[in-house]
N, C-alpha and C. Protein backbone atom coordinates (compact mmCIF):
# COMPACT_ATOMS: atom_id res chain seq x y z
N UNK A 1 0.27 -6.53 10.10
CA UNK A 1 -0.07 -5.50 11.07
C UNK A 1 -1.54 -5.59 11.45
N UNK A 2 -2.11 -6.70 10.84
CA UNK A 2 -3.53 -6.29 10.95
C UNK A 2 -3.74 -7.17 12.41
N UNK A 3 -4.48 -6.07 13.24
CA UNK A 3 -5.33 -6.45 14.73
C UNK A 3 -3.96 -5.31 15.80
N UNK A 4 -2.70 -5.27 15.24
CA UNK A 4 -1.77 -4.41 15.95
C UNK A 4 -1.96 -2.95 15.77
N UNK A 5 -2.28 -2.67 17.22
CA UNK A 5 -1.60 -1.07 17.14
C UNK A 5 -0.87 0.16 16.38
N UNK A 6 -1.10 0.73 15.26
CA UNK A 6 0.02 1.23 15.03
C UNK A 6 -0.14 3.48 15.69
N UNK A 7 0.97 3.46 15.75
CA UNK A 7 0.54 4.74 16.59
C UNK A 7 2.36 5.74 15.99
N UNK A 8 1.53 7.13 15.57
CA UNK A 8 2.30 7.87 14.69
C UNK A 8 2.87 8.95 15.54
N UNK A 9 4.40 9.20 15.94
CA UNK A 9 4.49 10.33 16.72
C UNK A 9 6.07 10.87 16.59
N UNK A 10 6.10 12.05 16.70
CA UNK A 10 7.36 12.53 16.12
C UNK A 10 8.42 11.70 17.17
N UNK A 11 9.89 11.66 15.85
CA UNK A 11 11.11 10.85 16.80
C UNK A 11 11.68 11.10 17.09
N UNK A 12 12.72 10.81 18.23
CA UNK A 12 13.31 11.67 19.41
C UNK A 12 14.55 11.31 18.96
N UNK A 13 15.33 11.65 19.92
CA UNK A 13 16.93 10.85 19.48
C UNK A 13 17.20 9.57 20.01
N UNK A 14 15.97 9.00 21.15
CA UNK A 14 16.07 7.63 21.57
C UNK A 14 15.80 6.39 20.06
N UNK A 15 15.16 7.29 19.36
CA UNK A 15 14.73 6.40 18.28
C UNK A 15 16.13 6.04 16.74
N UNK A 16 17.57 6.64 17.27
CA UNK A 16 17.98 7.13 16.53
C UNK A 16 18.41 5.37 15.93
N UNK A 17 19.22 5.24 16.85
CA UNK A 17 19.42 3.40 15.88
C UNK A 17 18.53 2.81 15.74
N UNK A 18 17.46 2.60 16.19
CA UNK A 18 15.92 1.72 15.37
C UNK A 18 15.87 2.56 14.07
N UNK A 19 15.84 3.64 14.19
CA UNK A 19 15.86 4.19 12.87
C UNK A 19 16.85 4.06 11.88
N UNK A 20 18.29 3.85 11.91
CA UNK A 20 19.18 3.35 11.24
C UNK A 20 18.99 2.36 10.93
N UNK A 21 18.57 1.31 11.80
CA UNK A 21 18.53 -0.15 11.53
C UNK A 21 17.64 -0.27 10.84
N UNK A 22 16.88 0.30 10.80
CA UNK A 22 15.48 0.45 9.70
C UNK A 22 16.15 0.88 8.30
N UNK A 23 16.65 2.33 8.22
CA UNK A 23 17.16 2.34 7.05
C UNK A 23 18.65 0.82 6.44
N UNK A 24 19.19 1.07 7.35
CA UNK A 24 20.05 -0.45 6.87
C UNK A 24 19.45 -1.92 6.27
N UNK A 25 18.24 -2.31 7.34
CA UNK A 25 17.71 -2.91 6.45
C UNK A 25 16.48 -2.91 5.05
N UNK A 26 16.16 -1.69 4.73
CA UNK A 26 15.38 -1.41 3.74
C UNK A 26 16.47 -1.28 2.56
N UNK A 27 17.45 -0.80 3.03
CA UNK A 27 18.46 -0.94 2.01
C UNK A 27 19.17 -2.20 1.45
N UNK A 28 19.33 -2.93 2.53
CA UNK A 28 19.78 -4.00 2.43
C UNK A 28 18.76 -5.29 1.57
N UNK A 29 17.73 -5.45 1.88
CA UNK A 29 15.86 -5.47 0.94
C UNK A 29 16.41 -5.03 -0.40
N UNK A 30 16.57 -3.76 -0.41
CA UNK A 30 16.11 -3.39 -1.77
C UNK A 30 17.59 -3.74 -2.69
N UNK A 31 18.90 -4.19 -2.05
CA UNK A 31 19.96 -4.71 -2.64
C UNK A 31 19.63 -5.80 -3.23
N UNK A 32 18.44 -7.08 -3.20
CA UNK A 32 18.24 -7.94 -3.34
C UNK A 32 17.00 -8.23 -3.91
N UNK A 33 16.42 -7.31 -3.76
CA UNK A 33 15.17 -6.92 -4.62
C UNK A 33 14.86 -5.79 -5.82
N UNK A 34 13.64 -5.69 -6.19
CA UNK A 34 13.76 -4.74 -7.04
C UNK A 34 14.20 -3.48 -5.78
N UNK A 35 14.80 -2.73 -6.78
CA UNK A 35 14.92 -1.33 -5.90
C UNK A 35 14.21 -0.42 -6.92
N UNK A 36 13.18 -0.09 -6.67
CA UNK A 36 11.93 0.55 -6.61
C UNK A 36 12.49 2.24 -6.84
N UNK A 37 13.05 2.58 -5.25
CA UNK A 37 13.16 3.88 -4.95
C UNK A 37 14.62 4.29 -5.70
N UNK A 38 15.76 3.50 -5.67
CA UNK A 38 17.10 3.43 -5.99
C UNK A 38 17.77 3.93 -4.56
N UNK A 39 17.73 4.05 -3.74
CA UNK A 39 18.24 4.01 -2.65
C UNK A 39 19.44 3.39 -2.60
N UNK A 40 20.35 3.52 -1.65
CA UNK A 40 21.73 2.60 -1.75
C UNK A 40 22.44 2.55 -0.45
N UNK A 41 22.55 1.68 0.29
CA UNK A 41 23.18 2.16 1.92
C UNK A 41 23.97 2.25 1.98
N UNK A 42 24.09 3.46 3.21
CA UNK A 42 25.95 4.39 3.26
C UNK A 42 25.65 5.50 2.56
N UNK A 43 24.56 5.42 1.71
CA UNK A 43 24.53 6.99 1.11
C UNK A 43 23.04 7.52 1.10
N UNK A 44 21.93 6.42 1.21
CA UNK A 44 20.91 7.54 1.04
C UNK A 44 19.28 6.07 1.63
N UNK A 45 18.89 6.48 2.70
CA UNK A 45 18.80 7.17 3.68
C UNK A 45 20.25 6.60 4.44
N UNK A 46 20.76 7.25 5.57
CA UNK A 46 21.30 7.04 6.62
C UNK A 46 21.08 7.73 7.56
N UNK A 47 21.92 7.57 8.82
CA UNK A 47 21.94 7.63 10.25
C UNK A 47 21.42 9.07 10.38
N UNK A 48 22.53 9.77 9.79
CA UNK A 48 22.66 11.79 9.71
C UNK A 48 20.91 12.38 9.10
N UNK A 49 20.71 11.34 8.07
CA UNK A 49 19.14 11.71 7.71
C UNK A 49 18.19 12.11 8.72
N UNK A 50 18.05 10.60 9.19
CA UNK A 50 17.36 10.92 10.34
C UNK A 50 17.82 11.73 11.95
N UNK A 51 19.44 11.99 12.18
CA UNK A 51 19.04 12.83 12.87
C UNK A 51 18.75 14.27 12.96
N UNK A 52 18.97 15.16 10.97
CA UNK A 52 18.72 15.87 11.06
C UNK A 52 17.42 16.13 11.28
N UNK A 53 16.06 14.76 10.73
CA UNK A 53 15.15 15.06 10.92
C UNK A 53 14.49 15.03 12.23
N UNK A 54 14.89 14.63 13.25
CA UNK A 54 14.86 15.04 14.60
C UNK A 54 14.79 16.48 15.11
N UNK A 55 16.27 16.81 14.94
CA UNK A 55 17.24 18.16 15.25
C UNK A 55 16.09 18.98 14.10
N UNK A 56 15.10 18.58 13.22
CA UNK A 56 14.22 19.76 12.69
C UNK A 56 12.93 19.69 13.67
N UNK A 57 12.62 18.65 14.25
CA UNK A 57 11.81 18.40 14.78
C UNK A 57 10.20 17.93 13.51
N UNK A 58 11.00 17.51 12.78
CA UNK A 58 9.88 16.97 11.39
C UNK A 58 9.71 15.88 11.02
N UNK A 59 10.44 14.69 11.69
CA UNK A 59 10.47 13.54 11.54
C UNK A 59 9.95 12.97 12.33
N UNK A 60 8.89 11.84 11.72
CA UNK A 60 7.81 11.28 12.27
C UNK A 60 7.79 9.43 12.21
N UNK A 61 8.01 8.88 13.04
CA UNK A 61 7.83 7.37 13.26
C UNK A 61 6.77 7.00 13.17
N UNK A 62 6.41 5.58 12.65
CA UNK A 62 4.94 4.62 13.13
C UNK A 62 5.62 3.24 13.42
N UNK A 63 4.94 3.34 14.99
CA UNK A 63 5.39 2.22 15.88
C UNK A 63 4.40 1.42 15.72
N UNK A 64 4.40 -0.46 15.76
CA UNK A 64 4.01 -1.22 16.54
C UNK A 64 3.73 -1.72 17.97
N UNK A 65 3.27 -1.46 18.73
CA UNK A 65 3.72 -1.66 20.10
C UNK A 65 4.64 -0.93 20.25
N UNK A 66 6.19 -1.99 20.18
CA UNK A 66 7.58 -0.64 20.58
C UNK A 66 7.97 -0.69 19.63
N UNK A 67 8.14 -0.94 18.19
CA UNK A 67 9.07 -1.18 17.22
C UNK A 67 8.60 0.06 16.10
N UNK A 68 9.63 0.72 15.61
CA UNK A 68 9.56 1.60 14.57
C UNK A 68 9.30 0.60 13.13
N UNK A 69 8.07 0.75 12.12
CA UNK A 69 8.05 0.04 11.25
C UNK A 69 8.30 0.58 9.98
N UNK A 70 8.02 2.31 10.25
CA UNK A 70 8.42 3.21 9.25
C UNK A 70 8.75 4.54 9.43
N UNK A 71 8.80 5.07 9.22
CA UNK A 71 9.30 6.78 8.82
C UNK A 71 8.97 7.84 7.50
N UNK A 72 8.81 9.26 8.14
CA UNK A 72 8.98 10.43 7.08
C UNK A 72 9.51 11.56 7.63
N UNK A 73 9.87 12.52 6.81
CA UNK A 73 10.14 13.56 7.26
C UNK A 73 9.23 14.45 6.30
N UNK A 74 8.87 15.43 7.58
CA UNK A 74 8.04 16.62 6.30
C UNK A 74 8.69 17.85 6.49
N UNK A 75 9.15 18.47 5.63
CA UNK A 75 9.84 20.00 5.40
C UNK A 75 8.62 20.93 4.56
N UNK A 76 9.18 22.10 4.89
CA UNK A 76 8.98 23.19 4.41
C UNK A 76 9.90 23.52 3.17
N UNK A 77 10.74 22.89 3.01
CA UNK A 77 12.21 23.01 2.20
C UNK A 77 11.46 22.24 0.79
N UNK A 78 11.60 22.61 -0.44
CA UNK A 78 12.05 22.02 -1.25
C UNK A 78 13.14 21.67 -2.08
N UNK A 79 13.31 20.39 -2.68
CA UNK A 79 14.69 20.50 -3.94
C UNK A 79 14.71 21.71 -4.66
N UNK A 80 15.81 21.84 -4.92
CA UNK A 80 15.85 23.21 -6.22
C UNK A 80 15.53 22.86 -7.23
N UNK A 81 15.28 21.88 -7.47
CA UNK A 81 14.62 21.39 -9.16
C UNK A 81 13.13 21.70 -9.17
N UNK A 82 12.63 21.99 -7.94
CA UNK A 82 10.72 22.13 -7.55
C UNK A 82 10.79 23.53 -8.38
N UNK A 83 11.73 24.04 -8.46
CA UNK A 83 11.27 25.63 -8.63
C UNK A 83 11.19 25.95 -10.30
N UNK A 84 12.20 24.97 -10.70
CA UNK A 84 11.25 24.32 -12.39
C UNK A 84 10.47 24.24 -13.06
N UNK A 85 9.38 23.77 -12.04
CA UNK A 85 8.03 23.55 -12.18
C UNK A 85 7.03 24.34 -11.70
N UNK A 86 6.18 23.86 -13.60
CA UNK A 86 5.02 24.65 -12.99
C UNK A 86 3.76 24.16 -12.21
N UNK A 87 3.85 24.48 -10.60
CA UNK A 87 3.12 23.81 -10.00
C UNK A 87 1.76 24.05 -10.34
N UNK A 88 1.21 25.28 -10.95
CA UNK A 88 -0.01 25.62 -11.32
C UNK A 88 -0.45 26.34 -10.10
N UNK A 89 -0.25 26.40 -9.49
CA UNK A 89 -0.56 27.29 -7.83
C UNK A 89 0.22 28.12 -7.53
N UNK A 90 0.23 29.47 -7.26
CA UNK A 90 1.22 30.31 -6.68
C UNK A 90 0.99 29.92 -4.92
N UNK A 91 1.79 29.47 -3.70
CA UNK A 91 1.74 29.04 -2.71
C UNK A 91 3.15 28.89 -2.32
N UNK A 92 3.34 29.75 -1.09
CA UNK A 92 4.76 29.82 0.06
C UNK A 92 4.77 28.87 0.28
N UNK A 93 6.22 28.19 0.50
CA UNK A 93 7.10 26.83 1.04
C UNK A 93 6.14 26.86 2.64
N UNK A 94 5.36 28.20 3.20
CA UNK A 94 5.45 27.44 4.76
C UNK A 94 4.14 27.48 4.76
N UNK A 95 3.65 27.33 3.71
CA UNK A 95 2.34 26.68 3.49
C UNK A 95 1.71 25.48 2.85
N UNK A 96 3.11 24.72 2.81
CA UNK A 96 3.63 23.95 1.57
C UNK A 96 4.29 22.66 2.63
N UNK A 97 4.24 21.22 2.91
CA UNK A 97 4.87 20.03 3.16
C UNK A 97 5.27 19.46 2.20
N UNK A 98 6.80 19.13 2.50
CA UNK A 98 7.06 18.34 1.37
C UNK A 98 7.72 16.84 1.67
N UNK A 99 7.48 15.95 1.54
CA UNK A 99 7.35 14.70 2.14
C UNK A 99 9.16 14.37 1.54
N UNK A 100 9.40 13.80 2.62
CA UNK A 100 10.90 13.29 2.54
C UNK A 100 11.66 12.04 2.61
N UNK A 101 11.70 10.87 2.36
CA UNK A 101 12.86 10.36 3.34
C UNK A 101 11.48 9.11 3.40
N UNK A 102 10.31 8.54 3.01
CA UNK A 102 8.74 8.01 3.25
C UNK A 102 9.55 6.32 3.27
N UNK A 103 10.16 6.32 4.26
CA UNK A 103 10.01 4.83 4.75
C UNK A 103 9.46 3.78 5.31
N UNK A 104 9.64 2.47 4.79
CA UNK A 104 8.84 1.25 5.75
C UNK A 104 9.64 0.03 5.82
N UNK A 105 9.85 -0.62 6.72
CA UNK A 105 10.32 -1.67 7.12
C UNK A 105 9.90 -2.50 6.20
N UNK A 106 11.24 -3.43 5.50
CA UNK A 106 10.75 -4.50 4.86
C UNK A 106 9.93 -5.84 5.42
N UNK A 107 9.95 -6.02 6.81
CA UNK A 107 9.51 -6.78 7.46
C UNK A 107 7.78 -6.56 7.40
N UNK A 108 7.45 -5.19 6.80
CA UNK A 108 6.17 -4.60 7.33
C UNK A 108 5.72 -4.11 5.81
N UNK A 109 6.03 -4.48 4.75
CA UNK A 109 6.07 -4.28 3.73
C UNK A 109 4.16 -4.89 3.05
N UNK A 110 3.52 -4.17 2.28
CA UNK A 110 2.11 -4.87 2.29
C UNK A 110 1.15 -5.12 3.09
N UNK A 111 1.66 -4.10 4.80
CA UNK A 111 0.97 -4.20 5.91
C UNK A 111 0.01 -3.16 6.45
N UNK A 112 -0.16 -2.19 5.06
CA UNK A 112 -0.96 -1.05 5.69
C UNK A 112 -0.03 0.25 6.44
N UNK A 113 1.11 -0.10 6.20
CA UNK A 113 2.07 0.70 6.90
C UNK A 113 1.68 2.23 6.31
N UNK A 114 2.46 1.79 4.74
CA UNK A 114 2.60 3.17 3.92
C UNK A 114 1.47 3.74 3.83
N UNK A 115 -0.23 2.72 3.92
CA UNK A 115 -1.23 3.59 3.27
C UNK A 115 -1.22 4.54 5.23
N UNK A 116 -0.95 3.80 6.21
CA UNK A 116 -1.25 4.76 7.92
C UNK A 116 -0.23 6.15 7.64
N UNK A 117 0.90 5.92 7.27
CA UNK A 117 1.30 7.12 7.12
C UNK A 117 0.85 8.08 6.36
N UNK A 118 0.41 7.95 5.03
CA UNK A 118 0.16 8.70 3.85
C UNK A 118 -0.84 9.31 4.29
N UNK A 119 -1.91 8.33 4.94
CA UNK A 119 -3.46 8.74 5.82
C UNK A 119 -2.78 9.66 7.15
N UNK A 120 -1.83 9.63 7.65
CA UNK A 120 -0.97 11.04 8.67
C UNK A 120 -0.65 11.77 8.10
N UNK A 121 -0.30 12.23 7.05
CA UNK A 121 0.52 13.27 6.16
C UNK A 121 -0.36 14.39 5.79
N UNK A 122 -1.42 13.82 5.43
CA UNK A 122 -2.53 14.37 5.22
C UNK A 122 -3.54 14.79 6.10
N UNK A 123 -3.84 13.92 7.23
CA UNK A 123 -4.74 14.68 8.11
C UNK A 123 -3.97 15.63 8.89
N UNK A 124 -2.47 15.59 8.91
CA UNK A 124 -1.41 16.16 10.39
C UNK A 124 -1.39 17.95 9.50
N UNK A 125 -1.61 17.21 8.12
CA UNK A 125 -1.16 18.61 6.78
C UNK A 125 -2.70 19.58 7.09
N UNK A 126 -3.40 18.86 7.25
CA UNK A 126 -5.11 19.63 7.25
C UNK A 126 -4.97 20.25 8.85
N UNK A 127 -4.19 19.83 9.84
CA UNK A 127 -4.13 20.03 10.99
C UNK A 127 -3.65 21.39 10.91
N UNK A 128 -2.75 21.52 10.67
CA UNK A 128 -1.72 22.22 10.49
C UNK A 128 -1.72 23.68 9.37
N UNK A 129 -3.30 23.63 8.74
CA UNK A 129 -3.36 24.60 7.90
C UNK A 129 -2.37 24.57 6.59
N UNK A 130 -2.24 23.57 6.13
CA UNK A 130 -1.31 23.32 5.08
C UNK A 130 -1.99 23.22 3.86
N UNK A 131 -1.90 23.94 2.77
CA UNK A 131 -2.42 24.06 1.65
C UNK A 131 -2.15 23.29 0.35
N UNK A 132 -0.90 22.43 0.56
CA UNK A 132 -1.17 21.45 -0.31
C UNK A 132 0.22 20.50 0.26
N UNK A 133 0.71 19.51 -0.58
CA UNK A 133 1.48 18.33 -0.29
C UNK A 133 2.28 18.29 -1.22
N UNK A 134 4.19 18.22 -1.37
CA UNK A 134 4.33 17.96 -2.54
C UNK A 134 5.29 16.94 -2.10
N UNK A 135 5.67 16.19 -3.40
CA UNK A 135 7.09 15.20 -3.00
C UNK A 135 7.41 14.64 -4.31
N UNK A 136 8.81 14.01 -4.33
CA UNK A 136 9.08 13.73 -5.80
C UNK A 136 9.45 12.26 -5.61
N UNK A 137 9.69 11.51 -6.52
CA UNK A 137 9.53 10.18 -6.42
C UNK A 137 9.96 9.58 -7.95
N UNK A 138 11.30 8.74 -7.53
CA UNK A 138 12.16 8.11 -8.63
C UNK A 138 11.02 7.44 -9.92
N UNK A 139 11.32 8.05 -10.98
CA UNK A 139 10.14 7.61 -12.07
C UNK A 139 10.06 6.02 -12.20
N UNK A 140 11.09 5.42 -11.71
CA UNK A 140 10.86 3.49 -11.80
C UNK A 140 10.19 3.26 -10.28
N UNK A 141 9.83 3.99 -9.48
CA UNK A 141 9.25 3.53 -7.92
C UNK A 141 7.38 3.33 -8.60
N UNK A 142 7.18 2.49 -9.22
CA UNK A 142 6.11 2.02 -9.47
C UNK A 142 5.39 1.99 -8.34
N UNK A 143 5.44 1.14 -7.03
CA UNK A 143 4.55 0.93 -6.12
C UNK A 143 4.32 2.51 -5.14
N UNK A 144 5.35 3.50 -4.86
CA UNK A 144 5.15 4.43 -4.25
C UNK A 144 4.08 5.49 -5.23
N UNK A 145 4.29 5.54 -6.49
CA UNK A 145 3.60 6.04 -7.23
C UNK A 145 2.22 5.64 -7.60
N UNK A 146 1.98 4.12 -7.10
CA UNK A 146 0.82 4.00 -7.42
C UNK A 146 -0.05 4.73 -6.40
N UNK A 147 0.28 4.39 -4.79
CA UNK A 147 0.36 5.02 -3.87
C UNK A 147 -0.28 6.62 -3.67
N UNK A 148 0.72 7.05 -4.48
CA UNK A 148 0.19 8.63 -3.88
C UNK A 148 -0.66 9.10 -4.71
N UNK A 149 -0.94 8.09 -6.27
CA UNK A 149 -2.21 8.45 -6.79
C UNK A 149 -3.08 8.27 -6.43
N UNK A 150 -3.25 6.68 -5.69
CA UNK A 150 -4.83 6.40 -5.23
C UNK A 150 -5.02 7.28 -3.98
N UNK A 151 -4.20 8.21 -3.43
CA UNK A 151 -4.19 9.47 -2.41
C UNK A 151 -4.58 10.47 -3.44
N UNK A 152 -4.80 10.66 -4.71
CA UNK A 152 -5.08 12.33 -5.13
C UNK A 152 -4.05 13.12 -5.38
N UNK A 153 -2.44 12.42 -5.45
CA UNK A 153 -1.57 13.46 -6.00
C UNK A 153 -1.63 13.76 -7.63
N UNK A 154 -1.47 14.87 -7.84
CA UNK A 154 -1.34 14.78 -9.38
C UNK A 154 -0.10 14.87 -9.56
N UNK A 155 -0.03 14.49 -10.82
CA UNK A 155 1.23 14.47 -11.53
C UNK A 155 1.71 15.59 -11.93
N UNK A 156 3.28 16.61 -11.24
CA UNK A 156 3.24 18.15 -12.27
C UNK A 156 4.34 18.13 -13.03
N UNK A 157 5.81 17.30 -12.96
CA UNK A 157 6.54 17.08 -14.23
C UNK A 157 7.83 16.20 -13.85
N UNK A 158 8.53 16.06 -14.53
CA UNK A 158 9.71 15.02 -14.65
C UNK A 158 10.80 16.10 -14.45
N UNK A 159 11.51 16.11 -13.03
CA UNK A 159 12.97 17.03 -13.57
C UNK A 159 14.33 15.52 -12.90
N UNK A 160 15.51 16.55 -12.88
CA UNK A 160 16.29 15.80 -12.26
C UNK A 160 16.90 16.59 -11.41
N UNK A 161 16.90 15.76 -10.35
CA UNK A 161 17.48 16.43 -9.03
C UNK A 161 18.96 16.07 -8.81
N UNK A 162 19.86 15.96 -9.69
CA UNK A 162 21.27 15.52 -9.58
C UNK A 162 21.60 14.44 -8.63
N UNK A 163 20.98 13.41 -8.83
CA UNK A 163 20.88 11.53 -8.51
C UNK A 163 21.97 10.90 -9.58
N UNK A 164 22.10 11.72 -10.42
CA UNK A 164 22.31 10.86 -11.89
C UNK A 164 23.43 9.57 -11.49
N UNK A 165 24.83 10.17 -10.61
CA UNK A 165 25.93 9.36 -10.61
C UNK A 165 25.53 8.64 -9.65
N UNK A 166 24.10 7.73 -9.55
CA UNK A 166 23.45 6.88 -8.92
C UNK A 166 22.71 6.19 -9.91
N UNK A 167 22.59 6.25 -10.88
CA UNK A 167 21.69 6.12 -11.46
C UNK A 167 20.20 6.79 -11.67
N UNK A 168 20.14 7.70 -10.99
CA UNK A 168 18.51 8.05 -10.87
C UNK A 168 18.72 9.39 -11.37
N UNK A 169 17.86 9.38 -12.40
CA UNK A 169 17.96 10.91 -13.54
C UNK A 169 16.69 11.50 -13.51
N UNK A 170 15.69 10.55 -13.35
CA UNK A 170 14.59 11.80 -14.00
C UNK A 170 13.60 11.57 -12.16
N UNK A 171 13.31 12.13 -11.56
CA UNK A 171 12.20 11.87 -10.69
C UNK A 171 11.12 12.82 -11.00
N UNK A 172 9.77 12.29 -10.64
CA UNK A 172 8.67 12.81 -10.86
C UNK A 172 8.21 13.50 -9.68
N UNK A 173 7.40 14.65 -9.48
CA UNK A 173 6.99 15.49 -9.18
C UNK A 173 5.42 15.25 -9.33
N UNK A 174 4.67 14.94 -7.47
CA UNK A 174 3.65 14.91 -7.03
C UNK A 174 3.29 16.31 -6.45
N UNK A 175 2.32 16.69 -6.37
CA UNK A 175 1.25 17.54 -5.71
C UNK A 175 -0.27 17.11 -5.22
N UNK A 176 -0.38 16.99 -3.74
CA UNK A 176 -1.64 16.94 -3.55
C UNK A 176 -2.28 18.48 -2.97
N UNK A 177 -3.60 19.11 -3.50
CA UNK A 177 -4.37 20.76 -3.27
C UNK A 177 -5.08 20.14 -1.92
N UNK A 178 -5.29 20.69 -1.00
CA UNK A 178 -5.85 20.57 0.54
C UNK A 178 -6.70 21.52 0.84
């Protein structure tokens, strides 16, 4: 990506199969690679993901020129397992982003993608009067985790968000204070 354009802006429903095809092939990547996140296609991300995140109007693309290279969605919503935890902050969900769905094209993988978004999440969150950042993240996703530390998330605990009959039992629980 380096010398290209990249430019961050919420996605419409024109974006809806680049965005599938995106999740199809990150899934399809991570069938053959480590799978990091545990993701699995046909069940998690797909098509309906992203168009609910449309239809919320919270889902956000980063294009190349014309090509979608990644995706997030940010809610107000958290898992019910967040409420578990002790975040150490008393703070309302609509003061609260919670990062969703933080995709990147395997094609675009090591390209500065994830750190342009993470660097949007955060300035769009400061925009926006948002008081802190949270998101949870499969305890074997080594590289996303390294990620949102060298961003300032702290660590607030291990629950499980009922992944299990996927394999994925324990995910960890980020917070970044704004």
């Amino acid at each position: 990506m380096k010398g290209k354009t990249m430019r961050i802006e919420k996605g419409c429903l024109n974006d809806i199969n680049e965005l599938e095809c995106l999740y199809n092939d990150l899934n399809d990547y991570l069938e053959t690679h480590i799978n990091f996140p545990g993701w699995k296609k046909g069940i998690y991300p797909v098509k309906e993901t992203a168009l609910e995140g449309i239809k919320e109007g919270n889902l956000f693309v980063i294009k190349n020129d014309r090509h979608i290279v990644g995706s997030l969605i940010l809610r107000h919503e958290p898992e019910p397992a967040y409420s578990s935890a002790d975040w150490k902050i008393e703070l309302e969900y609509k003061d609260i982003f919670v990062v969703y769905t933080f995709a990147v094209h395997p094609l675009y993988l090591k390209q500065g993608v994830g750190k342009a978004l993470m660097d949007f999440v955060i300035q769009y969150s400061k925009d926006m009067n948002i008081k802190a950042i949270r998101l949870d993240v499969y305890e074997k996703n080594i590289p996303a985790i390294s990620l949102y530390k060298k961003y300032g998330f702290q660590y607030i605990d291990t629950v499980d968000l009922g992944y299990s009959e996927y394999g994925l039992d324990k995910f960890e629980l980020y917070q970044k204070l704004l």
